[in-house]
Protein backbone atom coordinates (compact mmCIF):
# COMPACT_ATOMS: atom_id res chain seq x y z
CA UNK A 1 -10.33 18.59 9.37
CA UNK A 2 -9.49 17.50 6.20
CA UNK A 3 -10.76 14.08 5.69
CA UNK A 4 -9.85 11.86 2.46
CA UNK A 5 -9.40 8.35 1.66
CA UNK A 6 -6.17 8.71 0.20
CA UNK A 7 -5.10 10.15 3.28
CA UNK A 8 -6.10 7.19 5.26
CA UNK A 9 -4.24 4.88 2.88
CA UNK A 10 -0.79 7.06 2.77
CA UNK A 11 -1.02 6.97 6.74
CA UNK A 12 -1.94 2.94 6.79
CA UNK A 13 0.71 2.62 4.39
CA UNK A 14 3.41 4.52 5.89
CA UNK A 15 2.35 2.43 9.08
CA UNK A 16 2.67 -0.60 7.67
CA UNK A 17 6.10 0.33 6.44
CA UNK A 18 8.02 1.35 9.54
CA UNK A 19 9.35 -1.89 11.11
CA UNK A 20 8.54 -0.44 14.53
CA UNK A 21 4.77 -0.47 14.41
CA UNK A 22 4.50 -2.98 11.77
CA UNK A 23 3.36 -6.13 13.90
CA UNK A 24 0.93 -3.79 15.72
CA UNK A 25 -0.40 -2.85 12.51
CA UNK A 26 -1.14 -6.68 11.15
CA UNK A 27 -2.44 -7.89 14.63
CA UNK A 28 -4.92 -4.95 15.29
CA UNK A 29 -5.99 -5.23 11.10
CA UNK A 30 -6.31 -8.81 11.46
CA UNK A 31 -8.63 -8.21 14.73
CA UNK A 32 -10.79 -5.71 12.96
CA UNK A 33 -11.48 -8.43 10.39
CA UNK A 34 -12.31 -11.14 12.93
CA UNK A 35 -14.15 -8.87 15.33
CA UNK A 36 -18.26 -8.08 14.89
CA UNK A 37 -17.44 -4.09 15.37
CA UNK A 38 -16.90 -2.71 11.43
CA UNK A 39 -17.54 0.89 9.73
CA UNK A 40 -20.29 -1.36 7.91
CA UNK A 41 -22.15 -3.85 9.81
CA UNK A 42 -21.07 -7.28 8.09
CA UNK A 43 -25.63 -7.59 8.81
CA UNK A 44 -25.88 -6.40 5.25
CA UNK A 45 -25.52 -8.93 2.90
CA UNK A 46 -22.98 -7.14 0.42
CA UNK A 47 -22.20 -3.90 1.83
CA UNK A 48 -20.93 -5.04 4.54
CA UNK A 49 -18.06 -7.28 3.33
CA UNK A 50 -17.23 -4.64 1.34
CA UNK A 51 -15.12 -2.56 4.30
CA UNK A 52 -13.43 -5.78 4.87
CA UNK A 53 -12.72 -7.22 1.66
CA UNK A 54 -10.72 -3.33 1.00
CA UNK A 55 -9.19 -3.48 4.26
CA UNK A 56 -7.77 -7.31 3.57
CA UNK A 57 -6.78 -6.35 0.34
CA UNK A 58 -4.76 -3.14 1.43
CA UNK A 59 -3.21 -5.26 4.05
CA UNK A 60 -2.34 -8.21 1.69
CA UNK A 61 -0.83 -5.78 -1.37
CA UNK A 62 1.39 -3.97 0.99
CA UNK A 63 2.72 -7.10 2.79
CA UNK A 64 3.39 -8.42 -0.66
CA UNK A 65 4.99 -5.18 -1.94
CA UNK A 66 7.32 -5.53 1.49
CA UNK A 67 8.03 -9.03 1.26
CA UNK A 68 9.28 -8.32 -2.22
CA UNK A 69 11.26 -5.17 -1.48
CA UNK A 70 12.86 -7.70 1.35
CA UNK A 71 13.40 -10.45 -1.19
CA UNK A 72 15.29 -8.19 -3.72
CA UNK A 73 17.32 -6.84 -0.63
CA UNK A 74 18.71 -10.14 0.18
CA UNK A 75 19.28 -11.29 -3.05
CA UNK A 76 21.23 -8.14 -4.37
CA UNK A 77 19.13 -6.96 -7.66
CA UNK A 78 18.66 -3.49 -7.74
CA UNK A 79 15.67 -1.85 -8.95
CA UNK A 80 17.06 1.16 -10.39
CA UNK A 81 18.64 -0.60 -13.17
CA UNK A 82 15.19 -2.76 -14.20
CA UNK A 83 12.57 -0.36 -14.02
CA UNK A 84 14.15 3.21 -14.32
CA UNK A 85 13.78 4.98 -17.87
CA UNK A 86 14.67 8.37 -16.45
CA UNK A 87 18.59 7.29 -16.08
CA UNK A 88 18.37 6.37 -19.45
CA UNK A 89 16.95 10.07 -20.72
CA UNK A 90 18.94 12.47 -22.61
CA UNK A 91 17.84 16.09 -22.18
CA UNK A 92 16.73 17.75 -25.28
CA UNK A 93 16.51 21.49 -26.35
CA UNK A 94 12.69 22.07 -27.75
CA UNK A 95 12.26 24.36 -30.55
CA UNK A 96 9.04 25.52 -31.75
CA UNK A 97 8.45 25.01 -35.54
CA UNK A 98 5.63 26.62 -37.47
């Protein structure tokens, strides 16, 4: 089993993302950080806040990035046009000089 923090994070992520598990997702993060059950007993003064404090800010950053996705939505802008240098690239020819 191939274990990896960034594999945890794409999976939270792609969690948080689908609309149908979503709520799920917030309630049962939100219980983790209330309850006394942690990876890290919250017993040791700084290392155990630390589980939390990455857990709250995963949660909070990717409700953000949603609520903005859904705020551009409604309002129309599109991204592509903003923040997309690529459309604007023109394909060159490289030739080595020496």
């Amino acid at each position: 089993m191939n274990f990896s923090i960034q594999s945890l994070y794409t999976w939270y992520r792609s969690l948080l993302q689908n609309s149908k598990y979503r709520l799920w997702v917030i309630l049962g993060t939100l219980v983790y950080l209330l309850s006394p059950i942690d990876i890290i007993p919250d017993v040791f003064p700084v290392v155990g806040q630390i589980d939390d404090v990455v857990i709250l800010s995963l949660l909070v950053s990717e409700l953000s990035g949603l609520a903005i996705a859904s705020w551009k939505a409604r309002k129309g802008t599109n991204d592509s046009e903003d923040a997309s240098p690529s459309a604007k690239t023109v394909d060159v020819d490289a030739v080595s000089v020496k």
